[in-house]
C-alpha atoms as a PDB file:
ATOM      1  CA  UNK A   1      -5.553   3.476 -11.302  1.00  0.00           C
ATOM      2  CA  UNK A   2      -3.423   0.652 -12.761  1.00  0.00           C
ATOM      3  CA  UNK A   3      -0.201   1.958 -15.098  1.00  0.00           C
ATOM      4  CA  UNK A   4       0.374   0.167 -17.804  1.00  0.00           C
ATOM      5  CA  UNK A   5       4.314  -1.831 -17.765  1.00  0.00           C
ATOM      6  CA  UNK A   6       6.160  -0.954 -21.080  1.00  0.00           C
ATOM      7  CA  UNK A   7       9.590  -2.517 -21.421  1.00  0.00           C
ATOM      8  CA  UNK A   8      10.578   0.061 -24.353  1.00  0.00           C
ATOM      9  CA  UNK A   9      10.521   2.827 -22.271  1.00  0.00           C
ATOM     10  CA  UNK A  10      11.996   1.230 -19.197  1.00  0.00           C
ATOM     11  CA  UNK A  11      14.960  -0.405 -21.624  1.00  0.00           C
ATOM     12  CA  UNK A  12      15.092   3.199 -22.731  1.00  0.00           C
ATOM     13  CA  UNK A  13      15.790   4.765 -19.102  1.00  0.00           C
ATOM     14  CA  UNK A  14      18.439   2.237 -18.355  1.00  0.00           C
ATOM     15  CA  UNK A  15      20.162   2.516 -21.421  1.00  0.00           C
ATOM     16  CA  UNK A  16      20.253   6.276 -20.589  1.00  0.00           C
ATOM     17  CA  UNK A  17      21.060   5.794 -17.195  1.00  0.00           C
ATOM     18  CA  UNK A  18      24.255   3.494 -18.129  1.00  0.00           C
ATOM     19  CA  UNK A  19      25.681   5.805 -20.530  1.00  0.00           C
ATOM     20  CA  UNK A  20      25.151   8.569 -18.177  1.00  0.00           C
ATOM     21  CA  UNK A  21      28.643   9.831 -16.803  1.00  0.00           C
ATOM     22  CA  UNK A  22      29.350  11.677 -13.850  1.00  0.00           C
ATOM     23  CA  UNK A  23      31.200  14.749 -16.156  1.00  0.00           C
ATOM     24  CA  UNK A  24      28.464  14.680 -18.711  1.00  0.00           C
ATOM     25  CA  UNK A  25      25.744  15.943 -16.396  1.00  0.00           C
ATOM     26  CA  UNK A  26      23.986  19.429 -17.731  1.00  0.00           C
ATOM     27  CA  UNK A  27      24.288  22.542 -15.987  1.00  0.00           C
ATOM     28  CA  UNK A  28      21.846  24.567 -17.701  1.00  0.00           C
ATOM     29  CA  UNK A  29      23.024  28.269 -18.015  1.00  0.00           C
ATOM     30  CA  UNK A  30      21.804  31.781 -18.822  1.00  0.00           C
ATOM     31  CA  UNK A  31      24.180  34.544 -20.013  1.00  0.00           C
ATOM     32  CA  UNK A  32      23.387  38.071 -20.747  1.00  0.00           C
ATOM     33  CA  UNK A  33      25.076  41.590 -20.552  1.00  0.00           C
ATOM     34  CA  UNK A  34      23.516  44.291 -18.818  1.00  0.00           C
ATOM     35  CA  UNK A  35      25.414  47.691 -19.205  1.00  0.00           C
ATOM     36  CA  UNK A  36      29.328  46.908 -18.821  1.00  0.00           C
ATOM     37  CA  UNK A  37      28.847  43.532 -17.282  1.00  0.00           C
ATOM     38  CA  UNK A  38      28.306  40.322 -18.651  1.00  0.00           C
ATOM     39  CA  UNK A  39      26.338  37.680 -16.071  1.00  0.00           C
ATOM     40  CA  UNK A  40      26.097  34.130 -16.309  1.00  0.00           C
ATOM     41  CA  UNK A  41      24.041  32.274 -13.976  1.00  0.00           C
ATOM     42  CA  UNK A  42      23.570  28.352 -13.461  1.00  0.00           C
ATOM     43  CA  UNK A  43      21.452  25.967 -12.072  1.00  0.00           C
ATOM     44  CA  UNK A  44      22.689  24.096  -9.664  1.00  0.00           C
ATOM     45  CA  UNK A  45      19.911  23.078  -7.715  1.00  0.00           C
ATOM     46  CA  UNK A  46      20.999  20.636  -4.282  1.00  0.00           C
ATOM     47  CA  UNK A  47      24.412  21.276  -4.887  1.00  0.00           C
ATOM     48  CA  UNK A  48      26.339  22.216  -1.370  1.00  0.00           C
ATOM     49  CA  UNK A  49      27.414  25.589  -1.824  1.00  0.00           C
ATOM     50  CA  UNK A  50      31.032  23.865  -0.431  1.00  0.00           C
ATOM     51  CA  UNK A  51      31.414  21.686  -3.824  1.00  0.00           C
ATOM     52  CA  UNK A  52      31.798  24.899  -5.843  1.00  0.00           C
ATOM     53  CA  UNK A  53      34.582  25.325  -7.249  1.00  0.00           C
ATOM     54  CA  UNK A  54      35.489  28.462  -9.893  1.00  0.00           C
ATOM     55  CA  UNK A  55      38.496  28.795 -11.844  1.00  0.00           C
ATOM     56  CA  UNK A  56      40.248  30.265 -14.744  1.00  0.00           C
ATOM     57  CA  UNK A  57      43.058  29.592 -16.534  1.00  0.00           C
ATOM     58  CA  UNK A  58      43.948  30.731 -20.075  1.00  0.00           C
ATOM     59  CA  UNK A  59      40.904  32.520 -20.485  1.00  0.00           C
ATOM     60  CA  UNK A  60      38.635  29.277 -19.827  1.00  0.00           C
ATOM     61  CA  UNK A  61      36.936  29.484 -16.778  1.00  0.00           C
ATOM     62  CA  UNK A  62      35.023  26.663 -15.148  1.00  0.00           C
ATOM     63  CA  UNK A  63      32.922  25.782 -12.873  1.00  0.00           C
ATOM     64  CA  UNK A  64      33.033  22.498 -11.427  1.00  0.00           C
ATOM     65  CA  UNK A  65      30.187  21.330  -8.315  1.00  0.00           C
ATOM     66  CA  UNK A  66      28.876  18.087  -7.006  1.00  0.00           C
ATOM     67  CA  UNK A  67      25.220  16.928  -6.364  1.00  0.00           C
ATOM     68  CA  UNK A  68      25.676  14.190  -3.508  1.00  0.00           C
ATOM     69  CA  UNK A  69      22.633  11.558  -4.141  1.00  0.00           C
ATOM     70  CA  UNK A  70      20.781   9.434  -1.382  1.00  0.00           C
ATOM     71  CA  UNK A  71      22.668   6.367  -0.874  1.00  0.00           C
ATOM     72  CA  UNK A  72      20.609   3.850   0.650  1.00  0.00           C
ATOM     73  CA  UNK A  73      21.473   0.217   0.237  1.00  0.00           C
ATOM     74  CA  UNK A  74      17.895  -1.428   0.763  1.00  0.00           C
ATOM     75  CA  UNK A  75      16.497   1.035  -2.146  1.00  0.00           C
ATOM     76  CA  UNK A  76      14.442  -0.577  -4.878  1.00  0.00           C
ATOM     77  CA  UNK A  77      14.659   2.894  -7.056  1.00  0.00           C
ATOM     78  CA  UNK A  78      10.937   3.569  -9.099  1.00  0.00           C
ATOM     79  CA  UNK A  79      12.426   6.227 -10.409  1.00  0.00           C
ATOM     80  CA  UNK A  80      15.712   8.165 -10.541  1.00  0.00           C
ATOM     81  CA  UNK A  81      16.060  10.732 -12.768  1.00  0.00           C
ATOM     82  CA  UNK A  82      18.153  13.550 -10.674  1.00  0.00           C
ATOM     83  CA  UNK A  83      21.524  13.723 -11.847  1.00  0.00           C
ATOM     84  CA  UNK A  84      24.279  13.142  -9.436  1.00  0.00           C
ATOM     85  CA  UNK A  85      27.820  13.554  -9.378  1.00  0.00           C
ATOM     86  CA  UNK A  86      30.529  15.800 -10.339  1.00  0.00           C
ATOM     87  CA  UNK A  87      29.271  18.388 -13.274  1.00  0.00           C
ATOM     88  CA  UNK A  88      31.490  20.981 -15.174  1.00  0.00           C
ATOM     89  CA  UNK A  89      31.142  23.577 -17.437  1.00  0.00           C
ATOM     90  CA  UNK A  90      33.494  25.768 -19.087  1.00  0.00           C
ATOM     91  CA  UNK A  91      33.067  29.348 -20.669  1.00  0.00           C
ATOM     92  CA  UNK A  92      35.967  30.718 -23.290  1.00  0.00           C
ATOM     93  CA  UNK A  93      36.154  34.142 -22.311  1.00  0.00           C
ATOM     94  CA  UNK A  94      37.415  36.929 -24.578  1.00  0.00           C
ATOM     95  CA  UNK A  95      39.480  39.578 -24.807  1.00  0.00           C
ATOM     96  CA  UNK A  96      38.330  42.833 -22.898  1.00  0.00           C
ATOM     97  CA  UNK A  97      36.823  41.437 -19.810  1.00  0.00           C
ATOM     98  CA  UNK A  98      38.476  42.236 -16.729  1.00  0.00           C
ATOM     99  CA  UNK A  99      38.880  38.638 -15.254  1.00  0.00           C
ATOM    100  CA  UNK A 100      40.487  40.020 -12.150  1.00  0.00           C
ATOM    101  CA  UNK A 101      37.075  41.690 -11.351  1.00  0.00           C
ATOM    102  CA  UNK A 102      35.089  38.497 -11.839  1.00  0.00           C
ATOM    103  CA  UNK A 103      32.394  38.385  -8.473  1.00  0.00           C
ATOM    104  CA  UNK A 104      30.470  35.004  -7.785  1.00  0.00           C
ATOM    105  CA  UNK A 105      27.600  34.022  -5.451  1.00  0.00           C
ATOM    106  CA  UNK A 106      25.495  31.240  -4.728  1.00  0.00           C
ATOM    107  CA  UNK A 107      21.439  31.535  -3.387  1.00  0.00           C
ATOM    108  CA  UNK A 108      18.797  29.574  -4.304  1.00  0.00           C
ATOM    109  CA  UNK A 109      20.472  26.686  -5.749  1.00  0.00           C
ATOM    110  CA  UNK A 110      21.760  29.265  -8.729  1.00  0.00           C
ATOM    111  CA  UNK A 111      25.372  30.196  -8.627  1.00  0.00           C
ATOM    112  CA  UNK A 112      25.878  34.019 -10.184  1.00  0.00           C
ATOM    113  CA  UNK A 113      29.066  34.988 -12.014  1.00  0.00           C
ATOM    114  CA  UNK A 114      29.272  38.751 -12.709  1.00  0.00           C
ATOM    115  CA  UNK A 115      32.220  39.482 -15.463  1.00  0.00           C
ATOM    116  CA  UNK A 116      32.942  43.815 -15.690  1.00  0.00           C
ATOM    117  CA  UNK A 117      33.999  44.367 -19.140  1.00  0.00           C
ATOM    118  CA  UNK A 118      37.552  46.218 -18.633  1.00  0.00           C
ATOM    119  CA  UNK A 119      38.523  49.370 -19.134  1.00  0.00           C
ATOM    120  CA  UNK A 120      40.172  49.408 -22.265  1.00  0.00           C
ATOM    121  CA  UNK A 121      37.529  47.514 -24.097  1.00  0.00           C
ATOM    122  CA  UNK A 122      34.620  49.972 -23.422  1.00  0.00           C
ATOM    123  CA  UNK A 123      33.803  52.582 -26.000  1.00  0.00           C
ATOM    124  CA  UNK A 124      34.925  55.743 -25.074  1.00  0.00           C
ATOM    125  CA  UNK A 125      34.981  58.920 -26.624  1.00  0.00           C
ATOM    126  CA  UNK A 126      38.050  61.168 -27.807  1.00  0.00           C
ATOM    127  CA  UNK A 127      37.235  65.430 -27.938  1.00  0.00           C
ATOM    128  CA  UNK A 128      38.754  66.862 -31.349  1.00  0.00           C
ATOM    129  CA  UNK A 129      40.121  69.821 -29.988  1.00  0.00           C
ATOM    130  CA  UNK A 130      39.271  72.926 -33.056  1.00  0.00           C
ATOM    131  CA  UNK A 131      41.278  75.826 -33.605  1.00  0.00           C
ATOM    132  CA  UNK A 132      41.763  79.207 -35.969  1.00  0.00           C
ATOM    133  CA  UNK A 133      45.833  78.434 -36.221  1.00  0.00           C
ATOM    134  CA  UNK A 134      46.971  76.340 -38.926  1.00  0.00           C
ATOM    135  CA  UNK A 135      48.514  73.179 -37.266  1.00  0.00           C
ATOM    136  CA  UNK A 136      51.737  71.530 -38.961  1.00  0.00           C
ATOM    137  CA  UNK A 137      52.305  67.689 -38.511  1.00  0.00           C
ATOM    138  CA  UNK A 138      55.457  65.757 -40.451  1.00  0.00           C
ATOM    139  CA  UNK A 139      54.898  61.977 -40.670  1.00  0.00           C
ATOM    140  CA  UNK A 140      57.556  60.043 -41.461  1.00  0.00           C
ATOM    141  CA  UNK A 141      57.334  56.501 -42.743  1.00  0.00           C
ATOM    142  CA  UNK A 142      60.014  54.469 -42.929  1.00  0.00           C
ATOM    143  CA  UNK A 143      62.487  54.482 -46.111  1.00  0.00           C
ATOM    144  CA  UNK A 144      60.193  57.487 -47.150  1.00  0.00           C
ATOM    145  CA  UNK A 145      60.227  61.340 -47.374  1.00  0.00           C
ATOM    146  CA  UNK A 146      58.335  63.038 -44.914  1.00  0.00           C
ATOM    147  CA  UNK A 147      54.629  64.041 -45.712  1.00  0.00           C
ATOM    148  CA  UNK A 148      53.675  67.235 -44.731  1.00  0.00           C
ATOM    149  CA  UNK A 149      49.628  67.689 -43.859  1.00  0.00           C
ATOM    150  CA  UNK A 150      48.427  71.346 -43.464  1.00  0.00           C
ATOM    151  CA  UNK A 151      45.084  71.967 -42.102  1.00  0.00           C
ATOM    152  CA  UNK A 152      42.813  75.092 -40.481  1.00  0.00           C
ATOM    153  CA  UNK A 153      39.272  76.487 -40.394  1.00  0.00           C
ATOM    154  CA  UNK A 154      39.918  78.113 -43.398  1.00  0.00           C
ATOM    155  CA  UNK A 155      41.974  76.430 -45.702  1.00  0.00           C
ATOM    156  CA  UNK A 156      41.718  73.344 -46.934  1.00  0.00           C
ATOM    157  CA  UNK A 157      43.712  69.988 -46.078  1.00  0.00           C
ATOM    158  CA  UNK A 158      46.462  69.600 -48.368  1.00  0.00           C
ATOM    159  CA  UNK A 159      49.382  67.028 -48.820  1.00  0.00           C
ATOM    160  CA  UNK A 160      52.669  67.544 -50.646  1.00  0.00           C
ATOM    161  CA  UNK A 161      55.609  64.824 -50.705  1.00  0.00           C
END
């Protein structure tokens, strides 16, 4: 079977190839929560486990790896479209994750970063404690008169000032 040369698509390739930079290389990611974590996971298929590198710093955190290509002076390339090089991404994380918790592995050429939502951020839920006695509560708001609130089973809420 004989392929057909066409220049457009080769001028095409090495046009993309030139502006390619080492930085600008994709790192295709998924991110999802499950319960009270959130997990990110990227591909990062022949990277070295050793050229990971995870960080965080003002609530950015990136992750930075290398993909080592074959370097063989006598190669007359047909085709070379594996990126190589240094890739990062970075991730703006916000408030209420516990970034002291954050857990990372690498199998399978997919690095896994599991991020706990902290403490303080989860939803929790406060008891309203009931009772038969009236309960007396003086508020006091600055430059005011203090604002009495009365309330029981069975009378009803009132305010005076």
């Amino acid at each position: 079977m004989q392929t057909r040369f066409d220049p457009f698509r080769e001028f095409d390739r090495l046009f993309n190839d030139a502006l390619r930079a080492p930085g600008s290389v994709s790192m295709p990611m998924d991110l999802y929560r499950s319960g009270e974590t959130f997990v990110a996971s990227f591909d990062l298929p022949g990277v070295d486990p050793s050229t990971v590198d995870v960080d965080i710093e003002d609530r950015t955190l990136t992750v930075r790896a290398e993909r080592v290509g074959i370097r063989a002076d006598d190669a007359q390339w047909l085709v070379r479209e594996r990126p190589v090089g240094t890739m990062a991404r970075q991730l703006t994380l916000g408030p209420g994750l516990a970034l002291d918790r954050i857990e990372a592995s690498y199998a399978d050429g997919v690095l896994t970063l599991t991020i706990p939502v902290a403490e303080e951020a989860k939803p929790r839920k406060i008891s309203v404690q009931h009772s038969q006695h009236p309960q007396h509560a003086a508020t006091t708001v600055a430059g005011e008169t203090p604002i009495e609130v009365t309330s029981s089973a069975d009378t009803p809420a009132t305010t005076s000032a």
